[in-house]
N, C-alpha and C. Protein backbone atom coordinates (compact mmCIF):
# COMPACT_ATOMS: atom_id res chain seq x y z
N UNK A 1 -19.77 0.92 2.15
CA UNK A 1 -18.39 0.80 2.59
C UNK A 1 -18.04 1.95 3.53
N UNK A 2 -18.64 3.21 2.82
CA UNK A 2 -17.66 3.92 3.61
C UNK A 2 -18.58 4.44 5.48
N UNK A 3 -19.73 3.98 5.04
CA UNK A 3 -21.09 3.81 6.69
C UNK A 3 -19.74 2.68 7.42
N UNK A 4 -19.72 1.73 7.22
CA UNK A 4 -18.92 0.26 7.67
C UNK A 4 -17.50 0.97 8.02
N UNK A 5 -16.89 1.77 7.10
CA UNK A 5 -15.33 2.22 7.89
C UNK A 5 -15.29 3.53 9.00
N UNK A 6 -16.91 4.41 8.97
CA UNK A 6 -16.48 5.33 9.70
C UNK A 6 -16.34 5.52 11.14
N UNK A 7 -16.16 4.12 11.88
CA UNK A 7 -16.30 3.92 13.22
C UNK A 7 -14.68 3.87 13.12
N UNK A 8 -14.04 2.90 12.45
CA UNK A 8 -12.61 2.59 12.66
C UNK A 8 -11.47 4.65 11.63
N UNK A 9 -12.34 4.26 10.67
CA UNK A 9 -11.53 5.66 9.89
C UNK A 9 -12.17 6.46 9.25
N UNK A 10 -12.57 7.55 10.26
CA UNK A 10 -13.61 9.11 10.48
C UNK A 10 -12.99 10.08 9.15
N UNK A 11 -11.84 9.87 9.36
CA UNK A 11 -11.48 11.19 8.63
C UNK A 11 -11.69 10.60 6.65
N UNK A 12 -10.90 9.48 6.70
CA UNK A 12 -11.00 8.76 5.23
C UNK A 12 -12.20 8.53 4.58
N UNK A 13 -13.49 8.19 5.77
CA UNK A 13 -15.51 7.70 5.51
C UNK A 13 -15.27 9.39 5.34
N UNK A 14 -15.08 10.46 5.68
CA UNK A 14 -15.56 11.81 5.30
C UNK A 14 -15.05 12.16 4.48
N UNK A 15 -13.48 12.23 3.73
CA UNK A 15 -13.17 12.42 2.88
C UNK A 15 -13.15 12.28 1.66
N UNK A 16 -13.64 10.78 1.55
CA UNK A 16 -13.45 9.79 0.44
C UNK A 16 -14.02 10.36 -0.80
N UNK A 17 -15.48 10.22 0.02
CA UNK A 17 -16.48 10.83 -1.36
C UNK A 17 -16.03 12.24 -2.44
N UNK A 18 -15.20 12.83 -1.57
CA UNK A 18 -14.14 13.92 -2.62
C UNK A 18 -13.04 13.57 -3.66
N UNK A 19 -13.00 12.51 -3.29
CA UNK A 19 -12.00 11.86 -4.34
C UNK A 19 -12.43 10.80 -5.48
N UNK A 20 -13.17 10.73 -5.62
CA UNK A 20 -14.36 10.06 -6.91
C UNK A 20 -14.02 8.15 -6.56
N UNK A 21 -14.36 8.00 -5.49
CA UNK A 21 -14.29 6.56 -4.87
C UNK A 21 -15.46 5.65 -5.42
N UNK A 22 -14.68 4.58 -6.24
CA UNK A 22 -15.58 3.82 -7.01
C UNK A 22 -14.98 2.35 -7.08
N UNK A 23 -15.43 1.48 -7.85
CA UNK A 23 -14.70 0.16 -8.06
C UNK A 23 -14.42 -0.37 -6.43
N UNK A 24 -15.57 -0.38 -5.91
CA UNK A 24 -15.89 -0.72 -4.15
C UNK A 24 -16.45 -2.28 -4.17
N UNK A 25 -15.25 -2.98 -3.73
CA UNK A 25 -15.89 -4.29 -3.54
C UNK A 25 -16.30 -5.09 -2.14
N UNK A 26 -16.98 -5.72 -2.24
CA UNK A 26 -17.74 -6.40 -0.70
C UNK A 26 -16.44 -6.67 0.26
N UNK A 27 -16.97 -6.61 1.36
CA UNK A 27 -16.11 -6.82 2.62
C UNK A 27 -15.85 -8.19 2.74
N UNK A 28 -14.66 -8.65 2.97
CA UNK A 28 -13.81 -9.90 2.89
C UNK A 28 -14.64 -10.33 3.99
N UNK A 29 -14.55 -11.74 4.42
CA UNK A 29 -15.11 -12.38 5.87
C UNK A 29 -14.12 -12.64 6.55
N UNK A 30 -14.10 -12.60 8.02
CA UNK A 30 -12.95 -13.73 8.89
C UNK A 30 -12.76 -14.67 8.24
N UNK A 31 -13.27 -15.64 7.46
CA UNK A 31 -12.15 -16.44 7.36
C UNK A 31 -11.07 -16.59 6.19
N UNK A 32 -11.84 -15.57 5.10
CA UNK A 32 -11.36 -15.05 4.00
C UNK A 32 -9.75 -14.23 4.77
N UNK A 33 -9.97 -13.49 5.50
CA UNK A 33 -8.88 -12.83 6.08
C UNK A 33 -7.33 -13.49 6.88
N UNK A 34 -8.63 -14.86 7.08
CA UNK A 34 -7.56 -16.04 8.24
C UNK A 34 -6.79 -16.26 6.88
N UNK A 35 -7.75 -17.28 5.66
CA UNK A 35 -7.09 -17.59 4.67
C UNK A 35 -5.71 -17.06 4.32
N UNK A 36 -6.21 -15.56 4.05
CA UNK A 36 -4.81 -14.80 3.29
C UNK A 36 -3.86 -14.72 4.37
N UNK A 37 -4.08 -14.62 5.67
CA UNK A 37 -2.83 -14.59 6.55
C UNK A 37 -2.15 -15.63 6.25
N UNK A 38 -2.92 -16.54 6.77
CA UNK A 38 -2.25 -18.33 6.63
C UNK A 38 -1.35 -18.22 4.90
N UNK A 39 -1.57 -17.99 4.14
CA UNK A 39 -1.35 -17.58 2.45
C UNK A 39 -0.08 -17.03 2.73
N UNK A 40 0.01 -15.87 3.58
CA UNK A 40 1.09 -14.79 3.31
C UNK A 40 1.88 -15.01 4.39
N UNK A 41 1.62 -16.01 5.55
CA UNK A 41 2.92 -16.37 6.39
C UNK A 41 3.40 -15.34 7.41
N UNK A 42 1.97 -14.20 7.29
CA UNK A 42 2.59 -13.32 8.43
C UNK A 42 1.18 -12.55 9.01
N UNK A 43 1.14 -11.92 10.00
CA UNK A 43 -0.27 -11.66 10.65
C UNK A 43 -0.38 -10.27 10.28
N UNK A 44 -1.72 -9.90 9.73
CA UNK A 44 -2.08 -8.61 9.28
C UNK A 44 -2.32 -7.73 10.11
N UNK A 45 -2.04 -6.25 10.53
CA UNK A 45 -2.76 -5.45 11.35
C UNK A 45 -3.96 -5.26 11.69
N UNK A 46 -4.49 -5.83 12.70
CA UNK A 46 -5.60 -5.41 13.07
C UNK A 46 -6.63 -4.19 12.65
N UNK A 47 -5.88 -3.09 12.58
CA UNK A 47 -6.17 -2.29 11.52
C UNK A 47 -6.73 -2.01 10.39
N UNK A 48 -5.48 -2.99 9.55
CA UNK A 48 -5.86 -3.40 8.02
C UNK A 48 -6.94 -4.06 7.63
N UNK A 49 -7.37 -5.39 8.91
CA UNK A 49 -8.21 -6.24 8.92
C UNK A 49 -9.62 -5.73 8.96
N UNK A 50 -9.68 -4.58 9.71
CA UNK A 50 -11.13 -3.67 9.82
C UNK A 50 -11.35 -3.05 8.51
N UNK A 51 -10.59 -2.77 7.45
CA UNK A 51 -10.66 -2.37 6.69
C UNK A 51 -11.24 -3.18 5.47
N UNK A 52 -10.53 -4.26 5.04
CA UNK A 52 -11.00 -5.67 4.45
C UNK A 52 -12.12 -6.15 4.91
N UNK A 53 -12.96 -5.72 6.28
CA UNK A 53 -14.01 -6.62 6.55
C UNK A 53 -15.13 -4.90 5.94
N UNK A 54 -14.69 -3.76 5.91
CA UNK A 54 -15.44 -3.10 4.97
C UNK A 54 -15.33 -3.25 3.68
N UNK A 55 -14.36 -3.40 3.08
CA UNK A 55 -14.37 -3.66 2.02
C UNK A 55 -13.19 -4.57 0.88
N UNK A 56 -13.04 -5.38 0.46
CA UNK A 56 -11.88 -5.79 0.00
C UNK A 56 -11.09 -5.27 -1.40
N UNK A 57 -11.64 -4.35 -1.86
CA UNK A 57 -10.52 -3.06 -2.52
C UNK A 57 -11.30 -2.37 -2.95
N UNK A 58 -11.06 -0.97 -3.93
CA UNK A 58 -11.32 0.40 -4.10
C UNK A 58 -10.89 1.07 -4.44
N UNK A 59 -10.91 1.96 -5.48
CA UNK A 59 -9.95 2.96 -6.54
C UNK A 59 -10.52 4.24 -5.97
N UNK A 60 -9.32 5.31 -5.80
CA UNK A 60 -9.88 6.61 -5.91
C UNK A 60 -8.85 7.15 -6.50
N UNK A 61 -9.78 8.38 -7.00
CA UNK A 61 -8.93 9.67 -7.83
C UNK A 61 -8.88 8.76 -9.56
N UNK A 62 -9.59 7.93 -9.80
CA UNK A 62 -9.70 7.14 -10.88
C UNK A 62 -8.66 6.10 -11.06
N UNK A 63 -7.86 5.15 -9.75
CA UNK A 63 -7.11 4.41 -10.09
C UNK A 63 -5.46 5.29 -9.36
N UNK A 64 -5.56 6.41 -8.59
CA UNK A 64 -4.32 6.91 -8.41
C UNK A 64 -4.16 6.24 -6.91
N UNK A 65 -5.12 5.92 -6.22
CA UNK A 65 -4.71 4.66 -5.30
C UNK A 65 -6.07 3.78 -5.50
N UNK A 66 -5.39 2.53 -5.58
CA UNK A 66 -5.98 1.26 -5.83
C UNK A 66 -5.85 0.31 -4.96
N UNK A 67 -6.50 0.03 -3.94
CA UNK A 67 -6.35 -0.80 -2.62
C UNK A 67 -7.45 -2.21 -3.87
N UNK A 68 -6.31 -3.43 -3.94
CA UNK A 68 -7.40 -4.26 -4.80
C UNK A 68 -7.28 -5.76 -4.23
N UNK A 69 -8.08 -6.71 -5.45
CA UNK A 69 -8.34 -8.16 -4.47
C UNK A 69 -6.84 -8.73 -5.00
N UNK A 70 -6.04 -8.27 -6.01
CA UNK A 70 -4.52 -8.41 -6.12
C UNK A 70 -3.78 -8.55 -4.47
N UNK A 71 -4.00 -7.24 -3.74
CA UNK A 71 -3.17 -7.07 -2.15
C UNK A 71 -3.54 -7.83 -1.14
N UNK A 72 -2.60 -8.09 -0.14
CA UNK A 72 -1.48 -7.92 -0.38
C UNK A 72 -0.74 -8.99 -0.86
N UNK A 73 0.57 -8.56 -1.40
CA UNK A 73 1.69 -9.46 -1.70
C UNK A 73 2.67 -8.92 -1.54
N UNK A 74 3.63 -10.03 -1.41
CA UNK A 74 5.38 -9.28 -1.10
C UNK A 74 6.15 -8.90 -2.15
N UNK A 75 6.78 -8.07 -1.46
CA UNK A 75 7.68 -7.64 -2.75
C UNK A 75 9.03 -8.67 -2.81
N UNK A 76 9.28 -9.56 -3.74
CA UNK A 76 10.05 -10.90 -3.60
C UNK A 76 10.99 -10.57 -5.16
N UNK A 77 12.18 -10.51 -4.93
CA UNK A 77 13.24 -10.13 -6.21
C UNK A 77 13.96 -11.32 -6.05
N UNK A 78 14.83 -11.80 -7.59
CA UNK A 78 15.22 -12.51 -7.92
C UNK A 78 16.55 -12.36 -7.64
N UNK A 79 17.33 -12.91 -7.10
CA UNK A 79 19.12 -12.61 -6.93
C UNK A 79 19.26 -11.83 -8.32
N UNK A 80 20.49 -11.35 -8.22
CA UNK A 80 21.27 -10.12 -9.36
C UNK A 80 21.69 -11.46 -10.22
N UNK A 81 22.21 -12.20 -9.72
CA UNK A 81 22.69 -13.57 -10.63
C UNK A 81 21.59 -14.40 -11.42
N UNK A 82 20.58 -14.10 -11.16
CA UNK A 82 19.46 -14.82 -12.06
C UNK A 82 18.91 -14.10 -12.86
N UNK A 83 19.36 -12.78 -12.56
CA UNK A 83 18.22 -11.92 -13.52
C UNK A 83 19.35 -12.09 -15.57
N UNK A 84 18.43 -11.43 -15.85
CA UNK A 84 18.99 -11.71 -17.33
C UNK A 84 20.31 -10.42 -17.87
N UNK A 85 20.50 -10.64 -18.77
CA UNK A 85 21.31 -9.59 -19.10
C UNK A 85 20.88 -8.15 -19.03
N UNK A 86 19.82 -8.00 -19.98
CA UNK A 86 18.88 -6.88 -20.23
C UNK A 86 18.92 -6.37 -18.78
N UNK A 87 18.00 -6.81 -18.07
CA UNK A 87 17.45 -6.69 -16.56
C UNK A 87 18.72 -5.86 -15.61
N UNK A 88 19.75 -6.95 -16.08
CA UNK A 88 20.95 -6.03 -14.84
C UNK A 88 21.71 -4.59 -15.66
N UNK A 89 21.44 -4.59 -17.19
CA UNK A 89 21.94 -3.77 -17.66
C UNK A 89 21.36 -2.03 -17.43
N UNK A 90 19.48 -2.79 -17.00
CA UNK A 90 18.88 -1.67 -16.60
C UNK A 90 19.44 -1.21 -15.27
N UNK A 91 19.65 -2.43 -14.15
CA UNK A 91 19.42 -1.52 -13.11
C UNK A 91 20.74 -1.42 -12.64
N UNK A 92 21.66 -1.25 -13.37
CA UNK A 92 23.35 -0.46 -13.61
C UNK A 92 22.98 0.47 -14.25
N UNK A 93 22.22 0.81 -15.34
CA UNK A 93 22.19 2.56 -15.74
C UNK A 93 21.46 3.38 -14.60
N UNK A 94 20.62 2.77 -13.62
CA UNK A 94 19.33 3.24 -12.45
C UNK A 94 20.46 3.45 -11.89
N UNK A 95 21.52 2.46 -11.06
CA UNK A 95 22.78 2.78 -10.51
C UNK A 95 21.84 2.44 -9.31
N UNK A 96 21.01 1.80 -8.98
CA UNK A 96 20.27 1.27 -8.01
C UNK A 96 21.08 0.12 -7.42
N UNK A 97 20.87 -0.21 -6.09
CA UNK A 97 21.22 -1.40 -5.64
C UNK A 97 20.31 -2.38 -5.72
N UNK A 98 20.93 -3.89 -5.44
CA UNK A 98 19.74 -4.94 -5.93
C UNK A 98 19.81 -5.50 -4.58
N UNK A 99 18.92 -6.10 -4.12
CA UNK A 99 17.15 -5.87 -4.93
C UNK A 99 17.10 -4.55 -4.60
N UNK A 100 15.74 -4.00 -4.73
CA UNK A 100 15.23 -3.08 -4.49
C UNK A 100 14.67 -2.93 -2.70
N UNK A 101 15.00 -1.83 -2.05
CA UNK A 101 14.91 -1.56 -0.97
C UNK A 101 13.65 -2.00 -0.31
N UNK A 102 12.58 -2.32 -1.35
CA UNK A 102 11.24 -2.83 -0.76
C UNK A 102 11.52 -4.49 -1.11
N UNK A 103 12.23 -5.21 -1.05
CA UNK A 103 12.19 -6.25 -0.52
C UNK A 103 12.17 -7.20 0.22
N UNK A 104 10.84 -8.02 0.81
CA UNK A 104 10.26 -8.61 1.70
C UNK A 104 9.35 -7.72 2.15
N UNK A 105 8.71 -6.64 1.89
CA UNK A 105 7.42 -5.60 2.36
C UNK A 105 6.58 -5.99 1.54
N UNK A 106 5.72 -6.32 2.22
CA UNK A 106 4.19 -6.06 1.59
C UNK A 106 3.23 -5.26 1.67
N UNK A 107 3.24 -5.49 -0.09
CA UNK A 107 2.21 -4.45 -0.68
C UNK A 107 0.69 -4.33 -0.59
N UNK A 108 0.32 -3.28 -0.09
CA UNK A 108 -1.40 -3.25 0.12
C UNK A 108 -2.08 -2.57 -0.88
N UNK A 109 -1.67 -1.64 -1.51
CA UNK A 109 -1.69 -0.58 -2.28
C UNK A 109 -0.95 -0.36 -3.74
N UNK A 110 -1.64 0.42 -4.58
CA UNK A 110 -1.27 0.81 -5.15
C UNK A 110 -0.87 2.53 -5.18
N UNK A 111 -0.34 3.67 -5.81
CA UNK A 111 -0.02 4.65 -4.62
C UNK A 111 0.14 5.42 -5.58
N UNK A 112 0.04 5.96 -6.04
CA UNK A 112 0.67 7.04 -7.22
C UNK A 112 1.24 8.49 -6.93
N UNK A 113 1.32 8.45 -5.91
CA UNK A 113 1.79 10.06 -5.23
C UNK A 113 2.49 10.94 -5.99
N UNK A 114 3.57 10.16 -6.41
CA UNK A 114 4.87 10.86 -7.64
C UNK A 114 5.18 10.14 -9.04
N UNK A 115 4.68 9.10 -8.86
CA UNK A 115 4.61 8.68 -10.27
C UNK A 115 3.42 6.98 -9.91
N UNK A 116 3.25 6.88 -11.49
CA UNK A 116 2.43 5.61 -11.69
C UNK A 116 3.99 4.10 -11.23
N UNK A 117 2.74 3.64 -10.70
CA UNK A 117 3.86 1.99 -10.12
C UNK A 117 3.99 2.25 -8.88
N UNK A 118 4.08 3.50 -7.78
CA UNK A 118 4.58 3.30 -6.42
C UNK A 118 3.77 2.58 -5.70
N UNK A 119 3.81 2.09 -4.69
CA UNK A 119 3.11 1.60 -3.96
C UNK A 119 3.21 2.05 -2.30
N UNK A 120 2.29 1.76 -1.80
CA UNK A 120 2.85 1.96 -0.06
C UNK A 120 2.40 0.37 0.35
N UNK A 121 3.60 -0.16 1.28
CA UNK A 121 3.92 -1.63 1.63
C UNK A 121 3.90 -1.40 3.32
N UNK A 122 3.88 -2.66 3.53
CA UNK A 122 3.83 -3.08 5.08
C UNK A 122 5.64 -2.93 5.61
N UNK A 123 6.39 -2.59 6.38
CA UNK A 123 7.47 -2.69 6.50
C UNK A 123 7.43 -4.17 7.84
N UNK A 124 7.27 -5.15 7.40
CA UNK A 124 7.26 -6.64 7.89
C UNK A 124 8.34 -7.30 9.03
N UNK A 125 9.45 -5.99 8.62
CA UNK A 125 10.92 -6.77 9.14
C UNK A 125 11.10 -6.87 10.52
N UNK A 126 10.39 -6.44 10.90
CA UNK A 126 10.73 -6.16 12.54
C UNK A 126 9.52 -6.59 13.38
N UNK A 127 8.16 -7.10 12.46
CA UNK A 127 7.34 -7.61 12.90
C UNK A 127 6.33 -6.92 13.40
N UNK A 128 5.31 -7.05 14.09
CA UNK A 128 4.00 -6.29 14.53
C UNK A 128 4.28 -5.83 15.79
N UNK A 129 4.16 -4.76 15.85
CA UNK A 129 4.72 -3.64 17.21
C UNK A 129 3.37 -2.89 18.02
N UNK A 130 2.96 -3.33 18.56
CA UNK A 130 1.70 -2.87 19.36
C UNK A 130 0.53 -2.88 18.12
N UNK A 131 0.81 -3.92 17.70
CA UNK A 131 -0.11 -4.82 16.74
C UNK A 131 0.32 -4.25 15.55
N UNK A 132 1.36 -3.59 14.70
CA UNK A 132 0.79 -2.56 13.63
C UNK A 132 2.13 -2.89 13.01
N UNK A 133 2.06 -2.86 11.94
CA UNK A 133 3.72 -2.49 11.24
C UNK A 133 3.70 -0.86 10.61
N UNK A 134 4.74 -0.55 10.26
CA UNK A 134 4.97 0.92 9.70
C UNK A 134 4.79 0.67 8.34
N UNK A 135 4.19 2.05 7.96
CA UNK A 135 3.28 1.93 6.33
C UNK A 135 4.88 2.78 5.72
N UNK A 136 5.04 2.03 4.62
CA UNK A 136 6.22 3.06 3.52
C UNK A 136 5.65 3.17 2.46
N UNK A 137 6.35 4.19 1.95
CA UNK A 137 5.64 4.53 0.60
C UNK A 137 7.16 4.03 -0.48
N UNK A 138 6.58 3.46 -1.68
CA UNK A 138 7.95 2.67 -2.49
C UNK A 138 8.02 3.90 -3.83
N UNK A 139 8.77 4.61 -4.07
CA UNK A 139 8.88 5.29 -4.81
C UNK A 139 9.70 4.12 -5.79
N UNK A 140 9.09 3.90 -6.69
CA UNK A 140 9.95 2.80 -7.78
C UNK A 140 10.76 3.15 -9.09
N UNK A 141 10.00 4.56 -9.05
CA UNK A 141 10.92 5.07 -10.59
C UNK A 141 11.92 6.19 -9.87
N UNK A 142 12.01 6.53 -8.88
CA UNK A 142 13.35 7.51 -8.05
C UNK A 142 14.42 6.99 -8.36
N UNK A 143 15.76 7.59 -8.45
CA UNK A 143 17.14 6.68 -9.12
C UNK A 143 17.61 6.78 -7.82
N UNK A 144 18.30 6.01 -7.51
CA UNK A 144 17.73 4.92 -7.34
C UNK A 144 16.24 4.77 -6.58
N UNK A 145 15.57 3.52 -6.30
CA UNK A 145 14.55 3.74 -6.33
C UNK A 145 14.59 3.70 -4.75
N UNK A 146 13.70 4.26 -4.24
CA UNK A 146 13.75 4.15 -2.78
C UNK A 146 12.73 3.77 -1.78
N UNK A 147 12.48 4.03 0.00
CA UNK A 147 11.13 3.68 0.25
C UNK A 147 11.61 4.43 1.33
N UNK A 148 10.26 5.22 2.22
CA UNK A 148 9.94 6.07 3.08
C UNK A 148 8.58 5.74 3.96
N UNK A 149 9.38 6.31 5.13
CA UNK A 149 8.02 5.60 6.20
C UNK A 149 6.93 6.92 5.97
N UNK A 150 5.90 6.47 5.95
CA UNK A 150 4.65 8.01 5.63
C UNK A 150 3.69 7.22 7.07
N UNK A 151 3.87 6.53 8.03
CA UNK A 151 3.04 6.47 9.10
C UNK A 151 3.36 5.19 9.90
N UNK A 152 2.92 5.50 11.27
CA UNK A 152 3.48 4.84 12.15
C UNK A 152 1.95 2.93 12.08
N UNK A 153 1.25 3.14 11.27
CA UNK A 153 0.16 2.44 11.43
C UNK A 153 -0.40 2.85 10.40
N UNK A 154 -1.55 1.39 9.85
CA UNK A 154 -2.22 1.68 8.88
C UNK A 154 -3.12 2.49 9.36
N UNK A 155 -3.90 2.30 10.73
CA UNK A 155 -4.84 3.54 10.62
C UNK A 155 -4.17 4.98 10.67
N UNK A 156 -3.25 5.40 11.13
CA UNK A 156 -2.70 6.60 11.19
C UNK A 156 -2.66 7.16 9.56
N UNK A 157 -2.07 5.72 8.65
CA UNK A 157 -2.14 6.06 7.19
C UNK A 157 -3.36 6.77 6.88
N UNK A 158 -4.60 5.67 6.74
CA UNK A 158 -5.76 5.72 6.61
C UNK A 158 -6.30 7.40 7.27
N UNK A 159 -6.04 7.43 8.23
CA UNK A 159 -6.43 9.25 8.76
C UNK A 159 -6.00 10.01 7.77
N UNK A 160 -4.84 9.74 7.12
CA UNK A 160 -4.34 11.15 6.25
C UNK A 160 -3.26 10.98 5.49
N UNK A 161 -3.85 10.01 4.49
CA UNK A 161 -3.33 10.18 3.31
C UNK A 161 -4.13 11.04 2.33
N UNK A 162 -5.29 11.38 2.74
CA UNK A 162 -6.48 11.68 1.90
C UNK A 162 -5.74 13.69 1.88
N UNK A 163 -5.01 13.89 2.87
CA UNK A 163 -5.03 15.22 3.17
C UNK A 163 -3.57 15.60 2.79
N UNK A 164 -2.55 14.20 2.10
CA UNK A 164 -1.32 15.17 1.71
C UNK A 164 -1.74 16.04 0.54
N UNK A 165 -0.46 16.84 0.77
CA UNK A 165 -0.21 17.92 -0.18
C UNK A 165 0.11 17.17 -1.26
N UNK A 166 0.28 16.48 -1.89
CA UNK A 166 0.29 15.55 -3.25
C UNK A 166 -0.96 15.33 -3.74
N UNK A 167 -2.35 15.25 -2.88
CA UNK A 167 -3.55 15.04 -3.48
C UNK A 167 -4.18 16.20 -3.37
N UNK A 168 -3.96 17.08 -3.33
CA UNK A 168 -4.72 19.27 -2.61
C UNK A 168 -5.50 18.80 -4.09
N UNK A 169 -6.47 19.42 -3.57
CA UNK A 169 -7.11 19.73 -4.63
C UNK A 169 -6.56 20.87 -5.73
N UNK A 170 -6.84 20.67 -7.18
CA UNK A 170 -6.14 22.03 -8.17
C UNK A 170 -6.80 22.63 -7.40
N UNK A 171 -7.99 23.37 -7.49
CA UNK A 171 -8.42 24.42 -7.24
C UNK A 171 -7.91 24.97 -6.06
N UNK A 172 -7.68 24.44 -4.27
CA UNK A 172 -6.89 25.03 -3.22
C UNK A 172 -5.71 25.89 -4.35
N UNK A 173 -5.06 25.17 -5.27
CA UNK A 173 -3.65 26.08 -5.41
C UNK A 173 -3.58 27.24 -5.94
């Protein structure tokens, strides 16, 4: 996998192996890739797509990001009027607005930066912009919960997520 990504992402094929990268599954095919577009109703980054044809998911740091054969999917919420009692009672003590700010983004990732559940999603709304959508990161347990752009492109992601200050190694500190 990571011979196959280091033409498209140099810095992530060099880094990786520092982060205990395992649970590496075979590279999706074109038409596996057409499939899920056609599936998901919207066109993947070119980008992303180089990535899936190395590999179609992968845990590092033991599961603290999980790129898996789950992704992607949208983030799709139920009106405030359908949800149940319980449900709205929670997200009136969160004091969150409904839905949640990542609604209609899709998710590639799993993300754990600040807590378990975040994810980083496709921001979809505005469509593919010199082929690419903007990567956010979904902070889901923040009160309310929120979402932040962390790169202009998945490969830009892919360059350096490996190098925030959220993943430093203990020992650097």
């Amino acid at each position: 996998m990571l011979e196959r990504s280091a033409a498209h992402f140099p810095q992530f094929s060099r880094l990786a192996p520092d982060f205990d990268l395992e649970d590496v599954q075979p590279p999706a095919t074109d038409a596996e890739i057409a499939a899920l577009e056609q599936s998901l109703g919207v066109p993947l980054p070119e980008s992303y797509k180089q990535l899936l044809r190395c590999s179609r998911g992968f845990m590092l740091m033991g599961g603290v990001v999980q790129f898996g054969d789950q992704h992607p999917f949208f983030h799709e919420f139920e009106p405030l009027d359908r949800l149940g009692e319980a449900q709205r009672a929670v997200i009136k003590r969160r004091g969150g607005d409904w839905p949640p700010p990542s609604n209609g983004m899709l998710c590639f990732a799993e993300f754990f930066m600040e807590a378990d559940g975040d994810q980083v999603l496709f921001d979809v709304s505005q469509g593919l912009v010199d082929g690419e959508y903007p990567v956010v990161y979904y902070a889901h347990a923040a009160s309310p919960a929120s979402v932040r752009v962390l790169a202009r492109s998945f490969a830009e992601f892919m360059e350096a997520f490996l190098r925030y200050e959220e993943f430093a190694d203990e020992d650097d500190e």
